[in-house]
Protein backbone atom coordinates (compact mmCIF):
# COMPACT_ATOMS: atom_id res chain seq x y z
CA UNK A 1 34.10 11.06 11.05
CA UNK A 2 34.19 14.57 10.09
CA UNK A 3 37.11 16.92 10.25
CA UNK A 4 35.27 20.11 10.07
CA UNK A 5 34.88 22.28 12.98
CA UNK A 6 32.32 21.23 15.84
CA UNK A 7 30.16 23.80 17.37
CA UNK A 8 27.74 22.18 19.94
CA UNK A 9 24.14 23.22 20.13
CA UNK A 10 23.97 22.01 23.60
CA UNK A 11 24.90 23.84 26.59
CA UNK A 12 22.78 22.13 29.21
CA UNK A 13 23.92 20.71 32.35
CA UNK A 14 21.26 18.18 32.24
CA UNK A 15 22.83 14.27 33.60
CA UNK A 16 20.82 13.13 30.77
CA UNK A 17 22.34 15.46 27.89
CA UNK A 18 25.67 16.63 29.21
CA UNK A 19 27.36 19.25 27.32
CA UNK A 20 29.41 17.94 23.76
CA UNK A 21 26.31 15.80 22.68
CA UNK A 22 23.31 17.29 21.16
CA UNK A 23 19.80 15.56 21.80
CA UNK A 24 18.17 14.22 18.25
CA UNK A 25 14.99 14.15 17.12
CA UNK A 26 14.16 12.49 13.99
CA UNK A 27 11.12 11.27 12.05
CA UNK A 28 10.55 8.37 9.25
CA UNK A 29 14.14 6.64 11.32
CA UNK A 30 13.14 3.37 10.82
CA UNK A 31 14.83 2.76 7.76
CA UNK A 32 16.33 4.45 4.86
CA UNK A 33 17.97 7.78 5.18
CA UNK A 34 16.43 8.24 8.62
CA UNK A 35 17.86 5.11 10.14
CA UNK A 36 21.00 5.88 8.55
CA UNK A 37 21.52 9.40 9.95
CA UNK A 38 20.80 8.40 13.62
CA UNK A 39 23.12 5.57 13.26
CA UNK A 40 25.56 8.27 12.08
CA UNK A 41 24.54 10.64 15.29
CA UNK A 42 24.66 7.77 17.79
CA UNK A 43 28.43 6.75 16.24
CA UNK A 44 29.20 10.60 17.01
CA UNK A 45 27.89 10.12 20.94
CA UNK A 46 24.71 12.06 20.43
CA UNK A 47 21.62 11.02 22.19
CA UNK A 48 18.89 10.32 19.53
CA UNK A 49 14.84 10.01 19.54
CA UNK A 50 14.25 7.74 16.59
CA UNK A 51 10.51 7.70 15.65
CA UNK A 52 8.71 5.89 12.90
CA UNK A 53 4.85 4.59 12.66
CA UNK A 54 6.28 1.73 14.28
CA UNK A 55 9.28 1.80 16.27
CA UNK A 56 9.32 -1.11 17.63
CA UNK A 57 12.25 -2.95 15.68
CA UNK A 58 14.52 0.26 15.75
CA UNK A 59 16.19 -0.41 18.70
CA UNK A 60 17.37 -3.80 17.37
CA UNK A 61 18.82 -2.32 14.31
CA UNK A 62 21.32 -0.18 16.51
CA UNK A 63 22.79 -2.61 19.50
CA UNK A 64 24.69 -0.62 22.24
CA UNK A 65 22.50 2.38 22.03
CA UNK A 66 20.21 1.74 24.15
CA UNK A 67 21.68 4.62 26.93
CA UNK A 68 21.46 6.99 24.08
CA UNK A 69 18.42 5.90 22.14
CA UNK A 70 14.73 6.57 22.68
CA UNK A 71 12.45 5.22 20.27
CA UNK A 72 8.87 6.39 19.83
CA UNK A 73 5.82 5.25 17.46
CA UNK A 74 5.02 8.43 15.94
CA UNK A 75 2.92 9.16 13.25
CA UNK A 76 3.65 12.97 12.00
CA UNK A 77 0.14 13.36 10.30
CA UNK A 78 -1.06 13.63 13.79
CA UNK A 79 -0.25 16.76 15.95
CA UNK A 80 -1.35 15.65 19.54
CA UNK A 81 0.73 12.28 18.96
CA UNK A 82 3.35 14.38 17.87
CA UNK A 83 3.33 16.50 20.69
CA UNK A 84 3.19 13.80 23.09
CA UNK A 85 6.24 12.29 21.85
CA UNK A 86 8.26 16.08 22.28
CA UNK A 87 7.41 15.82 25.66
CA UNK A 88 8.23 12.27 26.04
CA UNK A 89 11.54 13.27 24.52
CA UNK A 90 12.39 16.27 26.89
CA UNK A 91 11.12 14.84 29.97
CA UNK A 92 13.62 11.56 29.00
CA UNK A 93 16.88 13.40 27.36
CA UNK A 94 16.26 17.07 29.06
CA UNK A 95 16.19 19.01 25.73
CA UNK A 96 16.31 19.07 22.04
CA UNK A 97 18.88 20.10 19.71
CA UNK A 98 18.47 19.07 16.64
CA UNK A 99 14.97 18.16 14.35
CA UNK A 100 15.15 15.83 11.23
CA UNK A 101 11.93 15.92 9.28
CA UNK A 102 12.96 12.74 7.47
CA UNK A 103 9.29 10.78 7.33
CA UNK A 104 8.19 11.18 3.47
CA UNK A 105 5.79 9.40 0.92
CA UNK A 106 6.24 8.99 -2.49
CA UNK A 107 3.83 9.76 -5.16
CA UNK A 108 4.62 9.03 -8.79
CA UNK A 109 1.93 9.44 -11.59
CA UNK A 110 1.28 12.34 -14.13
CA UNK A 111 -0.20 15.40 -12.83
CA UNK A 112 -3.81 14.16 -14.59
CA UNK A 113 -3.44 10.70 -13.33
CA UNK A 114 -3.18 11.11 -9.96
CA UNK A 115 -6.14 11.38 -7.85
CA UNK A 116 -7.04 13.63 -5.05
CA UNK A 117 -6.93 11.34 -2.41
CA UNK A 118 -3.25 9.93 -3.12
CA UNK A 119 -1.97 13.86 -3.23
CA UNK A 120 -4.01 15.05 -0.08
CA UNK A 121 -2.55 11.66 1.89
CA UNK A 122 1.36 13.12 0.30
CA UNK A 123 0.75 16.61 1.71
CA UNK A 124 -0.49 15.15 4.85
CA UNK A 125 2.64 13.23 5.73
CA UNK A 126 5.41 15.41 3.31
CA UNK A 127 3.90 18.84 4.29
CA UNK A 128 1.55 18.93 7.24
CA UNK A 129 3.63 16.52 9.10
CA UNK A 130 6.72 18.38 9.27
CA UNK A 131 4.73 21.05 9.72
CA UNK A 132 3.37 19.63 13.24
CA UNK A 133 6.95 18.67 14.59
CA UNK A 134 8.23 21.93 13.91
CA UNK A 135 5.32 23.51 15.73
CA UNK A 136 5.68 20.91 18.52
CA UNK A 137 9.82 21.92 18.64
CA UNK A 138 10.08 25.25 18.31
CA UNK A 139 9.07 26.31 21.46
CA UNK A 140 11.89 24.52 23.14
CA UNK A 141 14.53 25.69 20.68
CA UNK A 142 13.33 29.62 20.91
CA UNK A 143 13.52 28.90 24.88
CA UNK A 144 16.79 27.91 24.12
CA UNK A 145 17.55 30.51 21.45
CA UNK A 146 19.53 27.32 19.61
CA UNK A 147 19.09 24.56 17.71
CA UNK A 148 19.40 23.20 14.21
CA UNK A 149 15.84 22.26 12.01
CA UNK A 150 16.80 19.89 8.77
CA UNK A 151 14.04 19.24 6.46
CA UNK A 152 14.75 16.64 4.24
CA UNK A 153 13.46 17.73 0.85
CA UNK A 154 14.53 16.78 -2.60
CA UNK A 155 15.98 17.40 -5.79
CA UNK A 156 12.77 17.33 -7.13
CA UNK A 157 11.78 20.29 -4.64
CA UNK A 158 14.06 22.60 -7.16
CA UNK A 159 13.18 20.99 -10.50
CA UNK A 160 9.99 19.40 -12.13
CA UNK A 161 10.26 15.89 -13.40
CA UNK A 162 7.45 14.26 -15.73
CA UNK A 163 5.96 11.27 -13.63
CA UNK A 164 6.81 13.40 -9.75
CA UNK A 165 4.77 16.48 -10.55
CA UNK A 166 2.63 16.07 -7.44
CA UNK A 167 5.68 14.66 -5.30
CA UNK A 168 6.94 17.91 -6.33
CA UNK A 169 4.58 20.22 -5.36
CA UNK A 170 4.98 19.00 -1.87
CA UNK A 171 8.77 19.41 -1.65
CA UNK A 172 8.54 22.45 -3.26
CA UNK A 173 6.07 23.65 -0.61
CA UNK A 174 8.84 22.57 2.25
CA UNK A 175 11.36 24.38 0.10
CA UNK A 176 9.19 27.72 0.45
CA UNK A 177 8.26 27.32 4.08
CA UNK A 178 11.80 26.32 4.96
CA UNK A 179 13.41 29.35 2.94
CA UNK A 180 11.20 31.68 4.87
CA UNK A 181 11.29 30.25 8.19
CA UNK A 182 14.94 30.21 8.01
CA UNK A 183 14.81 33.86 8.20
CA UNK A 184 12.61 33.69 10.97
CA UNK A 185 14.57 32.05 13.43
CA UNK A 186 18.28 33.30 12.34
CA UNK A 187 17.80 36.14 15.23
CA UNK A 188 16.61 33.30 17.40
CA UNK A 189 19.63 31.77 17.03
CA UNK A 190 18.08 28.89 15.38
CA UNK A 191 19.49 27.28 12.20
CA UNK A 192 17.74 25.72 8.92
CA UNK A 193 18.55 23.45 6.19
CA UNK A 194 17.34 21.84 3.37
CA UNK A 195 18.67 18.69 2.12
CA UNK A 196 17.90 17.76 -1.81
CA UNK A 197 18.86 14.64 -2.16
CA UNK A 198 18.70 12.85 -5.52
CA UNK A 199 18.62 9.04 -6.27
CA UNK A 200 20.18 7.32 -2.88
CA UNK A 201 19.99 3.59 -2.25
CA UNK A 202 17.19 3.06 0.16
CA UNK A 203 13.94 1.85 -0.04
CA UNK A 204 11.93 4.77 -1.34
CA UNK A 205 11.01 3.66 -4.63
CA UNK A 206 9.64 0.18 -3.07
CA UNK A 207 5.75 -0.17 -2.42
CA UNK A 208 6.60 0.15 0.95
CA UNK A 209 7.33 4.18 0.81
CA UNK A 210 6.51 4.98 -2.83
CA UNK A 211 2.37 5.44 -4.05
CA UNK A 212 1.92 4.50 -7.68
CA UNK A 213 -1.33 5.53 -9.57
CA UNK A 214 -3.02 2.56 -10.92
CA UNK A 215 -4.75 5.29 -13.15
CA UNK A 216 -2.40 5.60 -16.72
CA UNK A 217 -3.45 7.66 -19.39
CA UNK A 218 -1.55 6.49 -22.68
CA UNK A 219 -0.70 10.18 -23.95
CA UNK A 220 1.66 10.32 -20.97
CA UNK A 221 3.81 7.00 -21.81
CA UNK A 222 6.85 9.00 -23.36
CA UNK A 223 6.81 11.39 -20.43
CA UNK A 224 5.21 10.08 -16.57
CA UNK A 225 5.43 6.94 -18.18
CA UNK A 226 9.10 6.98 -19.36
CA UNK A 227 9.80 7.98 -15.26
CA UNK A 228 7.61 4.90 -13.83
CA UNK A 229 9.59 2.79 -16.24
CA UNK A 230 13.03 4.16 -15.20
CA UNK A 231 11.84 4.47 -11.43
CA UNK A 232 11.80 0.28 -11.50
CA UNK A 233 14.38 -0.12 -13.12
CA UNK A 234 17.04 1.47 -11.34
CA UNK A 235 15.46 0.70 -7.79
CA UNK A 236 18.12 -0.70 -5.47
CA UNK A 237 20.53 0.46 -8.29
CA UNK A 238 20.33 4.19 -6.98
CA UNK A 239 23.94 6.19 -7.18
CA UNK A 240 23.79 7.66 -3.92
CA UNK A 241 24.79 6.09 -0.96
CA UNK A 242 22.76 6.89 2.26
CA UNK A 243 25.57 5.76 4.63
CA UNK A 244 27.41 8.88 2.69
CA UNK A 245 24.25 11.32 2.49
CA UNK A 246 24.34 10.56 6.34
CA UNK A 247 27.13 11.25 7.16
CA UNK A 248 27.23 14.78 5.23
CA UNK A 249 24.04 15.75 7.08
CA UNK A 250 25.33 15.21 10.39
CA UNK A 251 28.48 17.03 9.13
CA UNK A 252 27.12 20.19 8.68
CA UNK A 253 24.72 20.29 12.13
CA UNK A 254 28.53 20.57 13.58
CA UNK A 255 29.33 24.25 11.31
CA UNK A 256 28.70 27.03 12.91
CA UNK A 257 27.19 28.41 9.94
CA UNK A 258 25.25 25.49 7.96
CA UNK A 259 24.25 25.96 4.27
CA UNK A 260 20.18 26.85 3.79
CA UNK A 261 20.39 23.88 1.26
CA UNK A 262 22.61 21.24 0.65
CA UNK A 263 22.09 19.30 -2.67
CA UNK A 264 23.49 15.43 -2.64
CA UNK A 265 24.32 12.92 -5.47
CA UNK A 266 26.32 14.12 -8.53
CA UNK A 267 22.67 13.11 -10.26
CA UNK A 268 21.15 16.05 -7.70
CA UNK A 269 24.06 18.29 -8.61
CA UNK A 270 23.22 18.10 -12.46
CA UNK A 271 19.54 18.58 -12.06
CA UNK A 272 19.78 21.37 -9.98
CA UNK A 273 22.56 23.16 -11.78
CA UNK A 274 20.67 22.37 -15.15
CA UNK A 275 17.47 24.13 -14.18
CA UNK A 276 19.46 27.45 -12.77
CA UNK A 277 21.30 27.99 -15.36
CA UNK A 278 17.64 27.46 -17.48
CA UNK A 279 15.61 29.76 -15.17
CA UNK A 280 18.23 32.57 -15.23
CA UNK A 281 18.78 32.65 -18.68
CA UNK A 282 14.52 32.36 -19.34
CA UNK A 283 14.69 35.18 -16.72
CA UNK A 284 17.17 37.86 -18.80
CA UNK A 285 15.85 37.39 -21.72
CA UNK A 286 12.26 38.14 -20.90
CA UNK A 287 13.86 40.93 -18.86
CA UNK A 288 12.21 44.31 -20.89
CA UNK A 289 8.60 42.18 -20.81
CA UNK A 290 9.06 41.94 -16.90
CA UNK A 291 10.02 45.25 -16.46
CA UNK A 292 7.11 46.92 -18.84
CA UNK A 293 4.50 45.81 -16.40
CA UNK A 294 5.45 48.62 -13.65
CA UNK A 295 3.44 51.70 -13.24
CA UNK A 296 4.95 54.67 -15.41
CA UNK A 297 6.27 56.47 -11.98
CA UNK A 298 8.30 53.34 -11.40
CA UNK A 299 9.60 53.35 -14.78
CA UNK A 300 10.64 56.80 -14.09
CA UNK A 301 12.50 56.70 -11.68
CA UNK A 302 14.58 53.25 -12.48
């Protein structure tokens, strides 16, 4: 359980969501990260929609919740079903608080190696999905002028790794759209955050969630190659621990003001703090070139 101070998004005085518990929505919760963090909300006594492609087994992976729990077959790629299954959600708990874009797909394979279709079906699920719940959402949370939006990203939203260059593209397209939407809402009363987790014990890197190019191009085996290698190898041997990663996330939807991103797993922390310190030093040193590109006037009056 957390310590740190709890500031409810809920102030209805609905039977179904009385005040002290927020209402839950979150995607990809049949397993993995998403199971784990509305496990984590349920244990807390918030009511949670759990919704997966198929749904149907969530409900016995959490005995005693069923007063609290709502689970829905959702696929994200598809707005209408997504839409359907807001509604079902507010018509059963009375509102929505908080919005976990958890549902994700892998996609590992050298930026030449991987073929249009695998990177069009990633941005369909990774970007254009969480794109449809938040369009399905925010309506009810700028109604409510609250509400808390977490959009699970990634580490490797923040830093290129040989092997996850089109994975990456895609989290670093819900890293842009995230950043700037969080200004959006902040007058709305409506809170953002990122989470970039690195390497946590679930089942990501299995077939099940991850899409591996059968394509392989041998000038890549030192580099994509080296990460396919090391991506089997330490699957189900990850360093983070989702249980943890879960709990942290549901930690800070209690602060009344949340971080824009939260990074998780020491390996996360080194990645990311590695590749700032890179960017700002590439940055001053190539100051006087940046600079020499403004228009004379500019340069005049600097």
């Amino acid at each position: 359980m957390s310590s740190l101070p709890a500031t409810s998004h809920n102030t209805s005085s609905s039977d179904n969501a009385p005040v002290g518990s927020d209402v839950w929505f979150v995607t990809g919760a049949s397993r993995g990260f998403g199971l784990a963090i509305v496990r984590e909300a349920l244990a807390r006594g918030h009511k949670v929609v759990a919704t997966a492609r198929r749904s149907d087994h969530i409900a016995a992976l959490l005995p005693g919740a069923s007063q609290n729990l709502l689970a829905l077959d959702v696929d994200v790629t598809d707005a209408a079903e997504v839409t359907r299954a807001v509604d079902a959600a507010t018509e059963h708990f009375g509102r929505i608080d908080v919005v976990v874009n958890n549902a994700g797909r892998g996609l590992l394979g050298a930026v030449e190696e991987v073929s249009d279709q695998a990177v069009r079906a990633a941005f369909d699920v990774n970007v254009f999905g969480a794109l449809n719940v938040q369009r399905a959402v925010l309506p009810q949370l700028r109604e409510q002028r609250s509400g808390h939006i977490v959009n699970i990203s990634s580490v490797a939203g923040v830093v290129g790794i040989p092997g996850w260059g089109l994975y990456n593209s895609t989290k670093f397209a819900m890293e842009g759209f995230t950043e700037a939407m969080s200004h959006e809402l902040a007058p709305l009363g409506i809170k953002v955050t990122l989470i970039e987790p690195g390497y946590f014990r679930t089942d990501f890197l299995d077939t099940s969630s991850l899409s591996t190019e059968h394509n392989v191009i041998d000038d890549y085996a030192d580099t994509a190659g080296a990460t396919r290698t090391h991506a089997q190898d330490v699957n189900h041997a990850q360093p983070g621990d989702p249980v943890k990663g879960a709990e942290a996330i549901v930690n800070l939807t209690e602060l009344a003001q949340p971080p824009l991103r939260l990074v998780l797993g020491s390996d996360a922390y080194g990645f990311t703090q590695a590749k700032l310190e890179t960017q700002v030093a590439e940055l001053h040193t190539w100051r006087k070139v940046s600079e020499s590109t403004d228009h004379e006037d500019q340069a005049a009056h600097a």
